[in-house]
Protein backbone atom coordinates (compact mmCIF):
# COMPACT_ATOMS: atom_id res chain seq x y z
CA UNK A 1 26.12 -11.40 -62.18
CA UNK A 2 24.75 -9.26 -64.75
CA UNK A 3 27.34 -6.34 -65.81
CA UNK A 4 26.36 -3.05 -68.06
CA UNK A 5 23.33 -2.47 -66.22
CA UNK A 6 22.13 1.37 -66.60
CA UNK A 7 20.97 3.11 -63.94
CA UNK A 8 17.42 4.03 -64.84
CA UNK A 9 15.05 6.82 -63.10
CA UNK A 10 11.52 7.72 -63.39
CA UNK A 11 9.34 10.35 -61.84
CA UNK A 12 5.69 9.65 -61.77
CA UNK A 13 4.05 13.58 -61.53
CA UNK A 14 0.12 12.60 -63.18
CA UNK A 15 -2.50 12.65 -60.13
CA UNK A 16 -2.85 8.35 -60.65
CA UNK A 17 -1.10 5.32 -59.89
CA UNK A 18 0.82 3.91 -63.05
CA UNK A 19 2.66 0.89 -64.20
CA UNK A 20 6.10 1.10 -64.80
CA UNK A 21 7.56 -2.11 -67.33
CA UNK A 22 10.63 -2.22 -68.32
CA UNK A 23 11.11 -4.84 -71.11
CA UNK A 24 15.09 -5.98 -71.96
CA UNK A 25 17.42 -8.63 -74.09
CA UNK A 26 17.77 -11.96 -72.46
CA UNK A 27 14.28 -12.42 -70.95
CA UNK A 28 14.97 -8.87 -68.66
CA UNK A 29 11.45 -8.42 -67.32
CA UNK A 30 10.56 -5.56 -64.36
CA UNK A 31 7.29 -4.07 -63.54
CA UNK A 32 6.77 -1.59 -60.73
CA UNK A 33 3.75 0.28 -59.42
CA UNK A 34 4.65 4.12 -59.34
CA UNK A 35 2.59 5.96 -56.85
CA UNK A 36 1.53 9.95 -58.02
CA UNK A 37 4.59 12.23 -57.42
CA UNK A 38 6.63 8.74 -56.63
CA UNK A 39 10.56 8.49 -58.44
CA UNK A 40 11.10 5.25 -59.42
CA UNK A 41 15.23 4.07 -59.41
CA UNK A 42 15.75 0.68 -61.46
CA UNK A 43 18.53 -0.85 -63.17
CA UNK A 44 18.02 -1.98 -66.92
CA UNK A 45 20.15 -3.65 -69.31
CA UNK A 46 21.47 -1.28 -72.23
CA UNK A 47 18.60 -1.68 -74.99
CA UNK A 48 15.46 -1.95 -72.65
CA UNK A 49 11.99 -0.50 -73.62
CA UNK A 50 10.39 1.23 -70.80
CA UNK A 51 6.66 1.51 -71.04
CA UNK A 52 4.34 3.50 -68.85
CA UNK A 53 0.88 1.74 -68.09
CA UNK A 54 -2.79 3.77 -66.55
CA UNK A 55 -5.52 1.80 -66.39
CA UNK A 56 -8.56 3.20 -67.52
CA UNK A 57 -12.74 2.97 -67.70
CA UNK A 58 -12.05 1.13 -71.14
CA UNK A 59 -9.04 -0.87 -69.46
CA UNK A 60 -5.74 -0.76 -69.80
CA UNK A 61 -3.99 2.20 -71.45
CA UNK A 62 -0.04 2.57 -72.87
CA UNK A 63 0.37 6.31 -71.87
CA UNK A 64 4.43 6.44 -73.04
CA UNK A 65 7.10 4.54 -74.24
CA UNK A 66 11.16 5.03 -73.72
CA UNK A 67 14.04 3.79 -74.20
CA UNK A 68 16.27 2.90 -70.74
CA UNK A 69 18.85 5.12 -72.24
CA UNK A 70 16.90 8.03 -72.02
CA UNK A 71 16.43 7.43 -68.24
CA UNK A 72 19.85 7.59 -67.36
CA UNK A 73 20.35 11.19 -66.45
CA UNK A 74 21.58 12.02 -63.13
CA UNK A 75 18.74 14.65 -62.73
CA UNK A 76 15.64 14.21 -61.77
CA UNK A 77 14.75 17.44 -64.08
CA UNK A 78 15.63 15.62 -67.06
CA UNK A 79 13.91 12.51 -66.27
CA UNK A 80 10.49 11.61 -68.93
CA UNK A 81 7.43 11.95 -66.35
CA UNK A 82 3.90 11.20 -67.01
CA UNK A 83 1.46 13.44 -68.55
């Protein structure tokens, strides 16, 4: 059982499909498609990197990068979204 997990959101509001990867201590891997206009709720261990992936013409692109903690809120509103 894995305690102190943070409850993590993410709102996906580009026009294009995007990788969500959440990267966290003790081997923590996730990685989640995120449809356009799609929320995303994950759990995360407390010092997680969140990275948000598009692929492009010239391949893969790393559009943003967060920390879990700032995914936390409990409104959507405040959640980071894609450009």
């Amino acid at each position: 059982m894995v305690l102190n997990q943070l409850q993590c959101g993410y709102q996906n509001r580009s026009d294009r499909m995007v990788i969500l990867r959440c990267i966290g201590p003790d081997q923590f891997f996730l990685e989640r498609v995120v449809f356009p206009v799609e929320i995303l709720g994950f759990e995360a261990p407390p010092a997680s990197e969140v990275e948000i992936w598009s692929h492009s013409l010239g391949g893969p692109e790393l559009l943003e990068r967060f920390l879990a903690e700032e995914l936390t809120s409990v409104s959507e509103l405040d959640w980071p979204q894609s450009a």
